[in-house]
Protein backbone atom coordinates (compact mmCIF):
# COMPACT_ATOMS: atom_id res chain seq x y z
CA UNK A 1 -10.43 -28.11 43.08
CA UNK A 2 -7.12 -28.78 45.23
CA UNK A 3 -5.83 -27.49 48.44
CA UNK A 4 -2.33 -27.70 49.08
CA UNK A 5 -0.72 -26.77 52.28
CA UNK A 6 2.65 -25.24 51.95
CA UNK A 7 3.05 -23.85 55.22
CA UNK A 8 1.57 -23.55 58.87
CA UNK A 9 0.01 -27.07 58.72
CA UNK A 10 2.41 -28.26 61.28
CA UNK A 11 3.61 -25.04 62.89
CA UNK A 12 2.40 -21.54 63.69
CA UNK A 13 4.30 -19.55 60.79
CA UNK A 14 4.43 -19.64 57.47
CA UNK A 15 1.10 -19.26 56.28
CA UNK A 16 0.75 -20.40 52.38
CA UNK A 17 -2.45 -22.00 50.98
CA UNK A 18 -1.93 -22.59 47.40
CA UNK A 19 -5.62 -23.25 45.71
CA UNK A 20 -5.67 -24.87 42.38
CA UNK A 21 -8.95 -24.05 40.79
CA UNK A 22 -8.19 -26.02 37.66
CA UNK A 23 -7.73 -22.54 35.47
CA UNK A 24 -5.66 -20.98 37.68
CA UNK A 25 -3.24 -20.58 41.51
CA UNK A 26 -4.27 -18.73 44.26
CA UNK A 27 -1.99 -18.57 46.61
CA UNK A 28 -3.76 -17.29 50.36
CA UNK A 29 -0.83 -15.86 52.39
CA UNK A 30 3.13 -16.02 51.35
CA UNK A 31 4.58 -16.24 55.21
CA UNK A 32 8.08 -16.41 56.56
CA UNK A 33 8.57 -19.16 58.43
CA UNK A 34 9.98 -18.89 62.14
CA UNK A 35 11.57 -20.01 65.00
CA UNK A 36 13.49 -23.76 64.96
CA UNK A 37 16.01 -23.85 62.80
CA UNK A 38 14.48 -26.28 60.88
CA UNK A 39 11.37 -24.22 60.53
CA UNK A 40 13.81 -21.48 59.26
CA UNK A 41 15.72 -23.78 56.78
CA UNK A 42 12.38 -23.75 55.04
CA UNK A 43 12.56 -20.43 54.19
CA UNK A 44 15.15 -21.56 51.85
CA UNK A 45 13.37 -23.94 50.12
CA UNK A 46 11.53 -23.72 46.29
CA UNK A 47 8.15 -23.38 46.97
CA UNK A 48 6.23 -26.41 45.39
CA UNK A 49 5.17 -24.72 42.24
CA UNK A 50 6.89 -22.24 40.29
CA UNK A 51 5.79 -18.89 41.50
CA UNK A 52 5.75 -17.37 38.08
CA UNK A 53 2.73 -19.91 37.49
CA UNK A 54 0.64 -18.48 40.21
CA UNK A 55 -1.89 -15.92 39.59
CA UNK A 56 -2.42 -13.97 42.42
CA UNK A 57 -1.55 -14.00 45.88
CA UNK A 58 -4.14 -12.82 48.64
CA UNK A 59 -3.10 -11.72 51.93
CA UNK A 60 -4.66 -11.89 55.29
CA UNK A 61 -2.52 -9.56 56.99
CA UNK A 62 0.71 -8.08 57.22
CA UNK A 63 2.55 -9.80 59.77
CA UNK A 64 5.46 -11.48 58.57
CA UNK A 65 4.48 -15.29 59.11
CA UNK A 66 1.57 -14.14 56.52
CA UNK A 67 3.29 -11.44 54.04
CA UNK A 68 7.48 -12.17 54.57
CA UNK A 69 8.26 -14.48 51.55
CA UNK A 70 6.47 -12.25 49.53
CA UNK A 71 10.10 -10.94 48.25
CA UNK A 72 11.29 -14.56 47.96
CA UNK A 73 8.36 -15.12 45.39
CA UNK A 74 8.66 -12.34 43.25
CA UNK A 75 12.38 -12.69 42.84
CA UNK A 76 11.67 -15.82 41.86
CA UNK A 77 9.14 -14.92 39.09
CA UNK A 78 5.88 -13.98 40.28
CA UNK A 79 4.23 -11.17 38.79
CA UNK A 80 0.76 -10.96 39.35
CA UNK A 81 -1.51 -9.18 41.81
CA UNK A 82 -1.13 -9.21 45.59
CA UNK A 83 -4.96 -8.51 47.19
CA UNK A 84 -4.73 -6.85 50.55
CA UNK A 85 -6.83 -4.28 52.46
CA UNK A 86 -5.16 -0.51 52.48
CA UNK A 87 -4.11 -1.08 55.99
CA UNK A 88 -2.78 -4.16 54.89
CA UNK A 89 -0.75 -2.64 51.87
CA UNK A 90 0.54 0.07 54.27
CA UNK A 91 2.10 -2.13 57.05
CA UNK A 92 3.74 -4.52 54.33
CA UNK A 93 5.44 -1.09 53.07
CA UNK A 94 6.86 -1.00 56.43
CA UNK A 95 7.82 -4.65 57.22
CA UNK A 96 9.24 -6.28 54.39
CA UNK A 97 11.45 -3.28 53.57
CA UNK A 98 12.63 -3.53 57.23
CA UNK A 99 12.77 -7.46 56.98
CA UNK A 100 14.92 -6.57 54.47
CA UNK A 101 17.05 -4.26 55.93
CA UNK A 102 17.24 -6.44 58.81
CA UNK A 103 18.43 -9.89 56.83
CA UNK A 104 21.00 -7.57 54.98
CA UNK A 105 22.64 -5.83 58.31
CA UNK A 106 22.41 -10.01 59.80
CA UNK A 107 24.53 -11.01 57.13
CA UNK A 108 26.58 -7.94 57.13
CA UNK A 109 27.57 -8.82 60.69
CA UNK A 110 28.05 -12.38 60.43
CA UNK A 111 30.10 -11.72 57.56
CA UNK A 112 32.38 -9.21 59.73
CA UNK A 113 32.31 -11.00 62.73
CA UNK A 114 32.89 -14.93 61.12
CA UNK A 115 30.00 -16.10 63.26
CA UNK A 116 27.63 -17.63 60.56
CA UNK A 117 28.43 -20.97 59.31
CA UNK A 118 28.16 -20.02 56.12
CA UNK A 119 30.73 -18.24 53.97
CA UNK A 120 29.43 -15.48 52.84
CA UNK A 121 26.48 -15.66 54.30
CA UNK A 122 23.38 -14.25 52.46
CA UNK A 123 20.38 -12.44 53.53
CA UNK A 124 17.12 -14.16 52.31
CA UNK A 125 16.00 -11.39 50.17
CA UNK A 126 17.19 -7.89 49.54
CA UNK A 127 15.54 -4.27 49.88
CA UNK A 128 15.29 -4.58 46.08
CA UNK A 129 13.56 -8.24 46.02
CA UNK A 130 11.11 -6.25 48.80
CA UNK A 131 10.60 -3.28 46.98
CA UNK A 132 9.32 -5.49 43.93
CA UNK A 133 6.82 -7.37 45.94
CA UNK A 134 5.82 -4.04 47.29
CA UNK A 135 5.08 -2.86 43.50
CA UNK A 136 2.71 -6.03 43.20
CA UNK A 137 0.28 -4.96 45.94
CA UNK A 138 -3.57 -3.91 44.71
CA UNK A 139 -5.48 -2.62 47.27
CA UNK A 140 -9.57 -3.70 48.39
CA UNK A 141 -11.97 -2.91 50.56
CA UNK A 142 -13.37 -4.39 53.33
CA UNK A 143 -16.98 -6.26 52.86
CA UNK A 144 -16.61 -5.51 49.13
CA UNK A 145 -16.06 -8.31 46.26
CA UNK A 146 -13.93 -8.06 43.73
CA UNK A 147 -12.75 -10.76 40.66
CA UNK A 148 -10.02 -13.62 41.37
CA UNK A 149 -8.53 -15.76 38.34
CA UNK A 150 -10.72 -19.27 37.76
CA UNK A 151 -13.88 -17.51 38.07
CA UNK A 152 -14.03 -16.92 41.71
CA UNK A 153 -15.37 -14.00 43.51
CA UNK A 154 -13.08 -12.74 46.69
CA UNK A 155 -13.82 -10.50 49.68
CA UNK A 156 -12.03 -9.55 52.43
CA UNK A 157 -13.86 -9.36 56.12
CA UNK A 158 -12.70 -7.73 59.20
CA UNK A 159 -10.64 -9.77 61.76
CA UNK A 160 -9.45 -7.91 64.07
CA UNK A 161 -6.42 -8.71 65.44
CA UNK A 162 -4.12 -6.10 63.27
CA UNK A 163 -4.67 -2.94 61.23
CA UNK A 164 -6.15 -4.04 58.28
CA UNK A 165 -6.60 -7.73 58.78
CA UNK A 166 -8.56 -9.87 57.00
CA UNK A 167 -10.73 -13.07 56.47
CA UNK A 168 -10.54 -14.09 53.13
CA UNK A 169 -13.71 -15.89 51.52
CA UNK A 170 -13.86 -16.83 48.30
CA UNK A 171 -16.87 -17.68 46.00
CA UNK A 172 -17.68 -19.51 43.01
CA UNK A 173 -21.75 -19.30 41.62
CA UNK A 174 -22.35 -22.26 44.32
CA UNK A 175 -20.05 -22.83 47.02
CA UNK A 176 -17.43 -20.44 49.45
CA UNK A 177 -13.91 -21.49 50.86
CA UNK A 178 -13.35 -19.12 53.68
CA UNK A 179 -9.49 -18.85 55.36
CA UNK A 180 -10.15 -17.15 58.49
CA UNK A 181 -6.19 -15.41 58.51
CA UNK A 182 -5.59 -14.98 62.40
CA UNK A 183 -8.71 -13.91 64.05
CA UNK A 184 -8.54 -11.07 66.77
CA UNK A 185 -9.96 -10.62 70.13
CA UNK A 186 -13.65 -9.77 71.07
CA UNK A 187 -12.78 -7.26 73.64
CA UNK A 188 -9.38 -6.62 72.15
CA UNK A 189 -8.30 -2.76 73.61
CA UNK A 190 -7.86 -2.09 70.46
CA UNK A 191 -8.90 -3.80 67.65
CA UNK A 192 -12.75 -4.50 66.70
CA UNK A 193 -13.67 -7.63 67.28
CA UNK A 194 -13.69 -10.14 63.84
CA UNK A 195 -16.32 -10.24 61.45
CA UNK A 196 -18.42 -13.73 61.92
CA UNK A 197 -19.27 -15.66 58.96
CA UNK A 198 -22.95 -17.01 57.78
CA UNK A 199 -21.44 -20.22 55.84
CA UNK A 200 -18.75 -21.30 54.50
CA UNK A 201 -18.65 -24.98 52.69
CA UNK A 202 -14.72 -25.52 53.58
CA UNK A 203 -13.40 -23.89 56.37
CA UNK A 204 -9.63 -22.82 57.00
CA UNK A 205 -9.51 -21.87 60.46
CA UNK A 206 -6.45 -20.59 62.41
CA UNK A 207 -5.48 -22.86 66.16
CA UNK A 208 -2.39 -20.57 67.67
CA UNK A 209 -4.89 -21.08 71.44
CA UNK A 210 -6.69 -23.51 70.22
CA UNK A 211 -5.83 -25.75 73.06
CA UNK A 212 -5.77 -22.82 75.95
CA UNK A 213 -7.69 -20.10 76.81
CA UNK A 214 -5.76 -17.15 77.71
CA UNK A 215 -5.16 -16.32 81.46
CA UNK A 216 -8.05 -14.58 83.24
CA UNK A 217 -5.05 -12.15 84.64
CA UNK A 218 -5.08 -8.19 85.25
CA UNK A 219 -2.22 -7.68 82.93
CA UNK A 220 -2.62 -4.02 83.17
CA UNK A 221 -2.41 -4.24 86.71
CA UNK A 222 0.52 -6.79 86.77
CA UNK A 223 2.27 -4.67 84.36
CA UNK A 224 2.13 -1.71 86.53
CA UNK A 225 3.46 -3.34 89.58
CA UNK A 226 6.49 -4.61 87.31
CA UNK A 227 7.14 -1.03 86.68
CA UNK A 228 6.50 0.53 89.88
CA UNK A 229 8.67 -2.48 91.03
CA UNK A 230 11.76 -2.19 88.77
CA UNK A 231 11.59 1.57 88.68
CA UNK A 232 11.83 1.45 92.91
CA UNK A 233 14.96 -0.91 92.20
CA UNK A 234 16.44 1.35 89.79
CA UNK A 235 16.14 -0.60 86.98
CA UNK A 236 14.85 -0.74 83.31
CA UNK A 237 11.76 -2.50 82.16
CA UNK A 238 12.70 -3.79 78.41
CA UNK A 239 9.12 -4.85 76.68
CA UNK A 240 10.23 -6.82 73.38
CA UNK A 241 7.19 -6.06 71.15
CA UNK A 242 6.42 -7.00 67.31
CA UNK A 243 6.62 -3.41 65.68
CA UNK A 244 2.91 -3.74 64.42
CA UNK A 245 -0.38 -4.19 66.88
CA UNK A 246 1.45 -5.43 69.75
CA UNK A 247 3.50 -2.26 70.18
CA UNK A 248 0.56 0.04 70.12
CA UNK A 249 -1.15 -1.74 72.49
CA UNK A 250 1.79 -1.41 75.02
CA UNK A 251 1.83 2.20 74.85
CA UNK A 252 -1.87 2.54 74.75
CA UNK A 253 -1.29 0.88 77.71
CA UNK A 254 1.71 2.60 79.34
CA UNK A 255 -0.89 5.95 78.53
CA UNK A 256 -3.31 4.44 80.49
CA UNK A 257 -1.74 3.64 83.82
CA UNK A 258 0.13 7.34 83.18
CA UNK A 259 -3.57 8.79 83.41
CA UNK A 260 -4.40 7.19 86.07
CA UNK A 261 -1.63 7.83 88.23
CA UNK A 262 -0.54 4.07 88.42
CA UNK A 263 2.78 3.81 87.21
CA UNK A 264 5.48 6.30 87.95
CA UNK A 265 6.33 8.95 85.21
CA UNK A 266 9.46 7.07 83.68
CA UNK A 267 10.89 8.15 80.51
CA UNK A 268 9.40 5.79 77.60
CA UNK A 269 11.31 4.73 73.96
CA UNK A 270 9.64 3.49 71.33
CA UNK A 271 12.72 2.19 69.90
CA UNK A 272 12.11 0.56 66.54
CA UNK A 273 11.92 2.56 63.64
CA UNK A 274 8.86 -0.02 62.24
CA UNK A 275 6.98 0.76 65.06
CA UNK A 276 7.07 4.54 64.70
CA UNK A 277 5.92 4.05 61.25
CA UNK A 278 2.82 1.53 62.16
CA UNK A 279 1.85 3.58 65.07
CA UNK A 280 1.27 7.14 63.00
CA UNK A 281 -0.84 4.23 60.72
CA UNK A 282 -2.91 4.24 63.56
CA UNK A 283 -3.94 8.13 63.44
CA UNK A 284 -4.58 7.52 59.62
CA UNK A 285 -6.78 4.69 60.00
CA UNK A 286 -9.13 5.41 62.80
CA UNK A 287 -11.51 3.61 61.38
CA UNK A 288 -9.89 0.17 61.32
CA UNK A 289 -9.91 0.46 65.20
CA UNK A 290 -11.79 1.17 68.38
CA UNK A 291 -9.51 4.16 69.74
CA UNK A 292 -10.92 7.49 70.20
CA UNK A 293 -8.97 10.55 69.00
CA UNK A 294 -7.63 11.52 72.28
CA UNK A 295 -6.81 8.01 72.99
CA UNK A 296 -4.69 7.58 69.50
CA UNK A 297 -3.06 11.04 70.54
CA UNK A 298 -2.08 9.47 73.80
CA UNK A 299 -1.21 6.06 72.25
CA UNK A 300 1.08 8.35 69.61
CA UNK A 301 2.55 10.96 72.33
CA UNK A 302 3.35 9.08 75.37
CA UNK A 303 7.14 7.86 73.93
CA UNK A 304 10.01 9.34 72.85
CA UNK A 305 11.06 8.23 69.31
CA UNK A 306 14.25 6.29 68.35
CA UNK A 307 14.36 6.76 64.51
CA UNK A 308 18.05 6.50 63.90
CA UNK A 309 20.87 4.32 65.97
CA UNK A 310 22.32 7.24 67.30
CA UNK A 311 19.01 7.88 69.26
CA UNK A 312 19.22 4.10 69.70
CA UNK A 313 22.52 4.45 71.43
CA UNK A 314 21.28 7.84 73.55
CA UNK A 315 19.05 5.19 74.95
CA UNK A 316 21.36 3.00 75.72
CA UNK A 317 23.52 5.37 77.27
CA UNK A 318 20.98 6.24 79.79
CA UNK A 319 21.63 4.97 83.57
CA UNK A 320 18.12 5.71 85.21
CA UNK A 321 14.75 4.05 85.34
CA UNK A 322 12.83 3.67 81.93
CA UNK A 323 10.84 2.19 79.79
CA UNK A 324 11.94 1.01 76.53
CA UNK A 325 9.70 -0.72 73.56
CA UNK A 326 12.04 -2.69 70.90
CA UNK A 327 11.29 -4.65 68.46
CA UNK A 328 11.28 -7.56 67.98
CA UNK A 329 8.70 -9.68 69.60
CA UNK A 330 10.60 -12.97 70.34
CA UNK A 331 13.58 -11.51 70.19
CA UNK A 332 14.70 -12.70 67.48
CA UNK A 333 16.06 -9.47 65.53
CA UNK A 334 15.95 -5.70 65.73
CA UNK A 335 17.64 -3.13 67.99
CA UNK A 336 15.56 -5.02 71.06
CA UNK A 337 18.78 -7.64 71.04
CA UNK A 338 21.56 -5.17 71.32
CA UNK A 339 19.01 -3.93 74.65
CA UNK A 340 18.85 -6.93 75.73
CA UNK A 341 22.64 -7.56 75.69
CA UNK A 342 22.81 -4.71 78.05
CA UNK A 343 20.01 -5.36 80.52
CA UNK A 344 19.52 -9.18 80.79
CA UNK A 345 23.02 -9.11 83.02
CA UNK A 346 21.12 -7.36 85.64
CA UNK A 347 19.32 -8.49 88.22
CA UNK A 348 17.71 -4.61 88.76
CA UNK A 349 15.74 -4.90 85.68
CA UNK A 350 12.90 -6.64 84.50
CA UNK A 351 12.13 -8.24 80.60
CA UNK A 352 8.51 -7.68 80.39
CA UNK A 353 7.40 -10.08 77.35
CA UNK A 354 4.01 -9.78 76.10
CA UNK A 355 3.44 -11.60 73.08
CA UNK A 356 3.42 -15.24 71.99
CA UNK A 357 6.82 -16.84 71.90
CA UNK A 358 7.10 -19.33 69.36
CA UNK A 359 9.59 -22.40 70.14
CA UNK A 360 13.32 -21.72 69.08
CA UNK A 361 13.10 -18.16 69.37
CA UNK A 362 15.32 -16.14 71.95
CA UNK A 363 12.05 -14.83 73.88
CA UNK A 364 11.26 -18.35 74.11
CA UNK A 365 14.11 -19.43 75.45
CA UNK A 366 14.30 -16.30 77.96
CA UNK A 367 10.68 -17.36 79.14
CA UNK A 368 11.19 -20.39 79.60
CA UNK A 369 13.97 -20.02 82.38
CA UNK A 370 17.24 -19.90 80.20
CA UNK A 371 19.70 -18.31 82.63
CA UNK A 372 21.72 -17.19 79.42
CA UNK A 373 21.00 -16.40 75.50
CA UNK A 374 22.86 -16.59 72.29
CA UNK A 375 23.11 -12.62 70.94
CA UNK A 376 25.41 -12.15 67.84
CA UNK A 377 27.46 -15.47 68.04
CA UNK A 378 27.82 -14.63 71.78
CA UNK A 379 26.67 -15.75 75.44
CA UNK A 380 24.88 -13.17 77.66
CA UNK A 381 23.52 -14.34 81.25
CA UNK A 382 20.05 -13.90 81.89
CA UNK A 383 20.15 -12.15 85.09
CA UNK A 384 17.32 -10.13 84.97
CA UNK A 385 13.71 -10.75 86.27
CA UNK A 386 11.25 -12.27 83.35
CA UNK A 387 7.55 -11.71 82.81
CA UNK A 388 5.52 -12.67 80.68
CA UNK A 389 2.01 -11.12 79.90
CA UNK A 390 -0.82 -13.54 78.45
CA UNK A 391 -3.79 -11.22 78.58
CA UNK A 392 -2.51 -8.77 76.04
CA UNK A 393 -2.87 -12.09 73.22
CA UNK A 394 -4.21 -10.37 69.74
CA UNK A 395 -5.11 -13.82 68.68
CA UNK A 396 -8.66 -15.43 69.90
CA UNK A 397 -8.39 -18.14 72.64
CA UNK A 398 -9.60 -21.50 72.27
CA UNK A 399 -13.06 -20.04 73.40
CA UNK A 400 -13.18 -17.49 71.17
CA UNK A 401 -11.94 -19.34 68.25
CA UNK A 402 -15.39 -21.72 68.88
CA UNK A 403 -17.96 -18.86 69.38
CA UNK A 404 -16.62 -17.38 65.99
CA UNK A 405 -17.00 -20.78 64.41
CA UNK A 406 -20.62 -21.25 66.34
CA UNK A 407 -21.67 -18.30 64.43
CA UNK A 408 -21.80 -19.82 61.10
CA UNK A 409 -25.12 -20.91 60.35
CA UNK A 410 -24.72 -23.82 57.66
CA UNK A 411 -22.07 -26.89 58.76
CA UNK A 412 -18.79 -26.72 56.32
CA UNK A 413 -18.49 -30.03 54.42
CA UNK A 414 -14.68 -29.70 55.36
CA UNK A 415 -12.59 -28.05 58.29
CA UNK A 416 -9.16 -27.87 58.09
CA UNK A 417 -7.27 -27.04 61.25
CA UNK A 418 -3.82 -24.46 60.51
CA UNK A 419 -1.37 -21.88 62.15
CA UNK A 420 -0.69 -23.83 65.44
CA UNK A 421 1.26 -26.02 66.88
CA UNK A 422 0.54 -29.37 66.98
CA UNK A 423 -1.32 -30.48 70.25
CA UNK A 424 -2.85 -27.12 69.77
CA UNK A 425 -4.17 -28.14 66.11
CA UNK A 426 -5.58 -31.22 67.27
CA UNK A 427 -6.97 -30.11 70.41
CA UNK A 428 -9.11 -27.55 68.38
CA UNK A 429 -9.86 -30.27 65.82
CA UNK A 430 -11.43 -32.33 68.13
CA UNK A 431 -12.95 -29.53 69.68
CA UNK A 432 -14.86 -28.88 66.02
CA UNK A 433 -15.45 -32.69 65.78
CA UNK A 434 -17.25 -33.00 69.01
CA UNK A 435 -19.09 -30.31 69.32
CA UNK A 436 -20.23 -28.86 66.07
CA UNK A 437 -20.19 -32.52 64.10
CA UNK A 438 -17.76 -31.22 61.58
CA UNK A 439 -15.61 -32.77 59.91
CA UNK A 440 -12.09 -31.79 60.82
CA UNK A 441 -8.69 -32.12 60.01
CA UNK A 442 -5.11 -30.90 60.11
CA UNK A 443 -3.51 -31.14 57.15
CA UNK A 444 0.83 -31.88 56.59
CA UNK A 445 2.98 -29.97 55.45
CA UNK A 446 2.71 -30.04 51.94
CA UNK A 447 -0.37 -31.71 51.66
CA UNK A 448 -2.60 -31.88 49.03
CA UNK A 449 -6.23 -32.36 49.49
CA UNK A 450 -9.43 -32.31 47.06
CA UNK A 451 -12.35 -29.45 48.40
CA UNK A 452 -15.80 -29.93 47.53
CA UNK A 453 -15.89 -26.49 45.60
């Protein structure tokens, strides 16, 4: 049985395991790749086998570095089944239709404006390419097996980090393969913490921390000052959040300090039509999560909702302290840029990032000191104070990432080390090596290995 790695063996994004059972492709997460350019330009790429020959796809999870080439695929032939948890199926309805939407409006604009370098330029994928993969999605249950091609047995565990996410492990009559998708957070807000494994003879195992542990910080208290602080100033406190998990957890959190009388009672936006969608997820799903009911009400009530871009512009209109919530994360789409065009000039307010940033994006660049960013084929100064928040990570540490692996009770015959950057990868792969005895890799892009299966 082979292995091949066609994405996040050198990077964080673009998760895509293809496993070649001999009889038939199983492809473990379809991701977009993002941030550097040249990261991006692989987006573009034909995937390494013909995606009409693969069987089935299985995802993890519905972020976008796990589900977004999903459309890509099926517009390029594949037809079979896509395996994902409800929750799973749900947020995919939400993002790669507004992926979609997103790459169309990009090219749109370039295409009006003459700022691309290409001529037209194209989106990726199309609502319609979306709405296909979208029609390929089969729904399972947590903890409960179900029949892959080649004769293998899948099942899809709880791992935190994100409504529905999953670890995949898959079975023959004599041996498991487990792909632990991006693990969560054992005292996540939020989420449950993951499911641990008993065995598991090869072992894919995410690294985003796996060189760091995250910052033993009050971020709910240092986010409170920042308000209290920019809100005294006059200001605006922009939080640039991914639409799905981290967005919920800011205005869990923004509910909190309101109910305990630590943060001034500033007008909030949720302003990302995504995120409005995920977060009434949350209310349906109450039991993929740790919330009680009047702590999902709170989480659901404590904004006011920016469905269309008129509301959008309302918002942007406004000239007194607030509290807005735009996607996306790293700033690299989404109404959070046009925001950011008109707040980052000023020193009064504050761009409260609380996510990972990966390298190349705009929020990296912003966190990492740049006194000015490239918005819509223009300069805008960074003028504005910057924080960024490491205690609200939804992905394990480097700590956490061990104890999960410490948990399984008979040694994998092969670890391979994805989804992180490199010193991160190898860090954790040493890690493995030296403390557990395991043998442990990380794989190239595109590599091919042979698994003891």
């Amino acid at each position: 049985m082979k292995l091949r790695f066609a994405g996040a063996a050198d990077t964080v994004t673009g998760s895509r395991h293809l496993l070649d059972t001999g009889q038939a492709l199983i492809l473990v997460d379809c991701g977009l790749f993002q941030g550097f350019k040249k990261l991006r330009d692989r987006n573009w790429q034909p995937f390494p086998v013909p995606p009409r020959e693969i069987d089935e796809v299985v995802l993890t999870h519905a972020h976008l570095d796990h589900s977004g080439w999903l459309p890509v695929l099926a517009r390029q032939g594949f037809r079979g089944r896509v395996r994902a948890t409800r929750g799973t199926a749900e947020l995919c309805a939400i993002l790669l239709r507004d992926s979609a939407r997103l790459q169309e409006e990009e090219a749109g604009h370039a295409n009006r404006h003459g700022w691309s370098k290409h001529s037209p330029a194209q989106p990726l994928y199309t609502l319609r390419d979306a709405e296909l993969a979208l029609s390929l999605i089969e729904t399972e249950s947590f903890n409960t097996a179900f029949d892959l091609p080649g004769g293998l047995r899948g099942e899809l565990l709880p791992a935190g980090h994100l409504l529905g996410a999953a670890i995949v492990r898959m079975r023959s009559k004599r041996r498991s393969i487990v792909f632990s998708g991006d693990l969560g957070r054992s005292a996540d807000p939020v989420m449950r913490p993951p499911r641990t494994v008993e065995s598991a003879d090869v072992l894919v195992v995410e690294s985003t921390y796996g060189d760091r542990r995250h910052v033993e910080e009050d971020s709910e208290a240092i986010m409170a000052r920042v308000i209290r602080d920019t809100a005294a100033a006059g200001g605006t406190v922009l939080i640039p959040s991914f639409a799905i998990g981290r967005a919920q957890l800011m205005l869990y959190t923004i509910w909190r300090l309101q109910q305990r009388g630590e943060i001034p009672g500033l007008p909030v936006f949720l302003d990302s039509p995504m995120a409005i969608d995920a977060t009434r997820l949350y209310q349906r799903f109450r039991r993929y999560h740790r919330l009680s009911d009047e702590e999902t009400a709170g989480m659901c009530q404590v904004a006011m909702l920016a469905n269309t871009p008129e509301q959008s512009k309302a918002i942007a209109r406004l000239r007194m302290p607030s509290i807005i919530v735009a996607a996306s994360g790293m700033a690299t789409g989404g109404r959070v840029l046009h925001h950011l065009k008109r707040l980052a000039p000023v020193p009064e307010n504050h761009l409260l990032f609380a996510g990972f940033q990966a390298g190349g994006t705009r929020g990296a660049h912003i966190v990492g000191g740049a006194r000015e960013v490239k918005i819509h084929g223009e300069w805008h100064p960074v003028r504005a104070q910057v924080t960024q928040l490491e205690g609200f990570s939804g992905h394990a540490d480097s700590e956490e990432l061990m104890a999960w692996m410490a948990a399984i009770r008979r040694p994998p015959k092969q670890v391979w080390v994805v989804h992180g950057e490199p010193e991160a990868a190898d860090t954790l792969r040493q890690r493995i090596s030296e403390t557990f005895g395991w043998p442990a890799r990380v794989p190239e892009h595109l590599e091919t290995v042979e698994i003891p299966f």
